[in-house]
Protein backbone atom coordinates (compact mmCIF):
# COMPACT_ATOMS: atom_id res chain seq x y z
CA UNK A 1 23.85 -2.63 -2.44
CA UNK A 2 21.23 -1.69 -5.23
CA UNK A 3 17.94 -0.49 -4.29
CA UNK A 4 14.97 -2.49 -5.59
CA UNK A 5 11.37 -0.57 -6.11
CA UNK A 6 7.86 -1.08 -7.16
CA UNK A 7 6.19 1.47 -8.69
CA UNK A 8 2.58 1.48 -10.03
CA UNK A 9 0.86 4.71 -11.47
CA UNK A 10 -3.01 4.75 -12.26
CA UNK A 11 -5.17 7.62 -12.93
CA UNK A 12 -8.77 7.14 -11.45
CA UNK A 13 -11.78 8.55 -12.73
CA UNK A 14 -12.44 10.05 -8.88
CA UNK A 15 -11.48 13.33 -7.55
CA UNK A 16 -8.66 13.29 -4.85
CA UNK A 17 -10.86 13.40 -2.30
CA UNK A 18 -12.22 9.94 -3.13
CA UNK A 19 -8.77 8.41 -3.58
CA UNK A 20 -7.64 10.03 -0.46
CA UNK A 21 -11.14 8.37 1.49
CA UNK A 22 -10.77 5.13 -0.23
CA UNK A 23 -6.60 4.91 0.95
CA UNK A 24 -7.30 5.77 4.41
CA UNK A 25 -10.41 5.37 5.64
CA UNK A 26 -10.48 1.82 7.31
CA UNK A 27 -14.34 0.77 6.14
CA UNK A 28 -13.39 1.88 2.45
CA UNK A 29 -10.05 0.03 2.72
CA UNK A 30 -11.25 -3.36 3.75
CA UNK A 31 -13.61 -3.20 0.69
CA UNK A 32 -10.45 -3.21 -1.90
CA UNK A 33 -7.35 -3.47 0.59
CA UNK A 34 -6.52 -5.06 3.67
CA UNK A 35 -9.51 -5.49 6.52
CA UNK A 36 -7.43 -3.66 9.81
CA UNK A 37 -8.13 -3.73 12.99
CA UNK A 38 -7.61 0.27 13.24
CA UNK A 39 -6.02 2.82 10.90
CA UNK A 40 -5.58 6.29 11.18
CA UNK A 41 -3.57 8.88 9.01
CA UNK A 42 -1.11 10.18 12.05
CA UNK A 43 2.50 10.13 12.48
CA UNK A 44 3.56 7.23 14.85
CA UNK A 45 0.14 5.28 14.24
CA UNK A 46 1.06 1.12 14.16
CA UNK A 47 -1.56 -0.94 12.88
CA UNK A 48 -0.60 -4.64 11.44
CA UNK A 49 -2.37 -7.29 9.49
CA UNK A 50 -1.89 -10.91 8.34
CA UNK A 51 -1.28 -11.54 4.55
CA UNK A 52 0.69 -14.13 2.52
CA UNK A 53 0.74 -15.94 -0.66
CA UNK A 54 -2.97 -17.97 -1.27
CA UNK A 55 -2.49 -21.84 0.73
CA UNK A 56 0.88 -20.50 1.47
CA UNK A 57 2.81 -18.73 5.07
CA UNK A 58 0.40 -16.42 6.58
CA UNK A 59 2.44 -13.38 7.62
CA UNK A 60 1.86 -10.73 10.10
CA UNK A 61 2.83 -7.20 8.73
CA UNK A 62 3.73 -4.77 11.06
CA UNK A 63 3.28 -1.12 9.51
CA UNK A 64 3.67 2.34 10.88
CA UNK A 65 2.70 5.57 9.63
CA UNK A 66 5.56 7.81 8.40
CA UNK A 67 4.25 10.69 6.62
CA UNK A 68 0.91 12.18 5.93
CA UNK A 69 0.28 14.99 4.04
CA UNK A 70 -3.43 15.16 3.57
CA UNK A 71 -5.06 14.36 0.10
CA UNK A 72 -1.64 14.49 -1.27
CA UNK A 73 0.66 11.79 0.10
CA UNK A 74 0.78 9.01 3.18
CA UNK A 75 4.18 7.06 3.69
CA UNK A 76 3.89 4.08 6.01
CA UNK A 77 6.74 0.79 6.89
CA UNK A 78 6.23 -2.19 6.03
CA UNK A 79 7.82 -5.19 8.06
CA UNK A 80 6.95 -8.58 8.78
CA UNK A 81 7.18 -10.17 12.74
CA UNK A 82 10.11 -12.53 13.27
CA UNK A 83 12.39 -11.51 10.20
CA UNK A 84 15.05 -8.73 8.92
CA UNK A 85 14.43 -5.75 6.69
CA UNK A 86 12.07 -2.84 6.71
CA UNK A 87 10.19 -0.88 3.83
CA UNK A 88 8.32 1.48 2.72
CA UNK A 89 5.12 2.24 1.11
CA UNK A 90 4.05 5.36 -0.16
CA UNK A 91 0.91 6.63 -1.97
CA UNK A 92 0.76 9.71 -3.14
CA UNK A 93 -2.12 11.73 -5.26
CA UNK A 94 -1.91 14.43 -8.28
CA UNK A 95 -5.16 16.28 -9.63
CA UNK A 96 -5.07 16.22 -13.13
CA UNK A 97 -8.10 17.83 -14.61
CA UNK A 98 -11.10 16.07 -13.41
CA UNK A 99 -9.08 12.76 -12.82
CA UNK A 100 -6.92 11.69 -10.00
CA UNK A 101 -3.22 10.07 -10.82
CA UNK A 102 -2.24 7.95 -7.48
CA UNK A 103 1.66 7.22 -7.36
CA UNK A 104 2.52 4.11 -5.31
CA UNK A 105 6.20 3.19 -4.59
CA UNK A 106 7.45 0.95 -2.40
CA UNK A 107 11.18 0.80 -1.80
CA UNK A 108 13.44 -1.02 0.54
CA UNK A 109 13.06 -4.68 -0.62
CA UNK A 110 17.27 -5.21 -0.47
CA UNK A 111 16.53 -5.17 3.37
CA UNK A 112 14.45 -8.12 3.81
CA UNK A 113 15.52 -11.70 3.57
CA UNK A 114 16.33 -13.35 0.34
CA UNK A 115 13.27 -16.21 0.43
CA UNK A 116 10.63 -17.13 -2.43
CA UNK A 117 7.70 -15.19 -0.71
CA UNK A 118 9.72 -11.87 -0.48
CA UNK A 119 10.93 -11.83 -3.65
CA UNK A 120 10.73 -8.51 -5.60
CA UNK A 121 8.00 -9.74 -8.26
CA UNK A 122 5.41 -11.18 -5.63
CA UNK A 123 5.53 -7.70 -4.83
CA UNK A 124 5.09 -5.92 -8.41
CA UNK A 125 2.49 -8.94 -8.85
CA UNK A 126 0.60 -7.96 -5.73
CA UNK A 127 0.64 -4.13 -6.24
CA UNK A 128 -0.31 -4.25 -9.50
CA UNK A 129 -3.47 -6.39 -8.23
CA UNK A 130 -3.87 -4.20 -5.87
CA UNK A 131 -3.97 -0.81 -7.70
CA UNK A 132 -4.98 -1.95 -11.19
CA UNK A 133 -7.50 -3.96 -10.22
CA UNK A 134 -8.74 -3.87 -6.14
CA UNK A 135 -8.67 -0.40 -6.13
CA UNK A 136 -9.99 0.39 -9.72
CA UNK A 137 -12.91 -1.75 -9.05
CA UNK A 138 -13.66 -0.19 -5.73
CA UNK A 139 -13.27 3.79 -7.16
CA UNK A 140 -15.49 2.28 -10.41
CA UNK A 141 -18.69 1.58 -8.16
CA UNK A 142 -18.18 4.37 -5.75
């Protein structure tokens, strides 16, 4: 079984402390991400949302956080209710000089059901939104 991957790289004109704020602080993240319920950065913490393709399935993630290593790197699953297959979604942040590169891969796509919305390049499509433009726009006026 190959394993299929999305990886997007960005460096942000913020300092990590910014990027690590805007990533996991719930009122930042609604402003460029998802708008949760509840989110914190601890082990074991499940928080879901609902998300899909625009006039398409509305699906409800469920997520729970893996890893966090403060300012550096949060790990989280990514499933959706009803259906096969787990991934997972990582972030993580390197200084470099007054800049911040942010890593985001997201691996584990062979698991999940071979339909049209969970193919591999809604998800390099979405990410790349996401990072290259959501987030970029949100660290810009911040």
């Amino acid at each position: 079984m190959s394993t299929q991957s999305v990886i997007v790289e960005r460096v942000f004109d913020a300092d990590k402390k910014l990027v690590w704020s805007a990533i996991t602080q719930k009122e930042l993240m609604k402003q460029w991400y998802f708008d949760l319920a509840e989110f914190k950065t601890e082990v074991g913490f499940a928080f879901e949302f609902m998300g899909g393709p625009e006039g398409g399935v509305q699906y409800k993630h469920l997520c729970q956080i893996t890893e966090v290593i403060p300012e550096e790197k949060l790990t989280y699953s990514w499933r959706y209710e009803g259906y096969e297959g787990i991934t997972y979604v990582t972030f993580e942040l390197f200084s470099e000089h007054n800049q911040t590169r942010l890593k985001l891969t997201h691996t584990g796509f062979e698991t999940f059901p071979r339909i049209p919305d969970f193919a591999l390049h809604n998800f390099e499509a979405g990410w790349n939104h996401i990072i290259h433009t959501s987030l970029k726009g949100f660290l810009e006026n911040n």
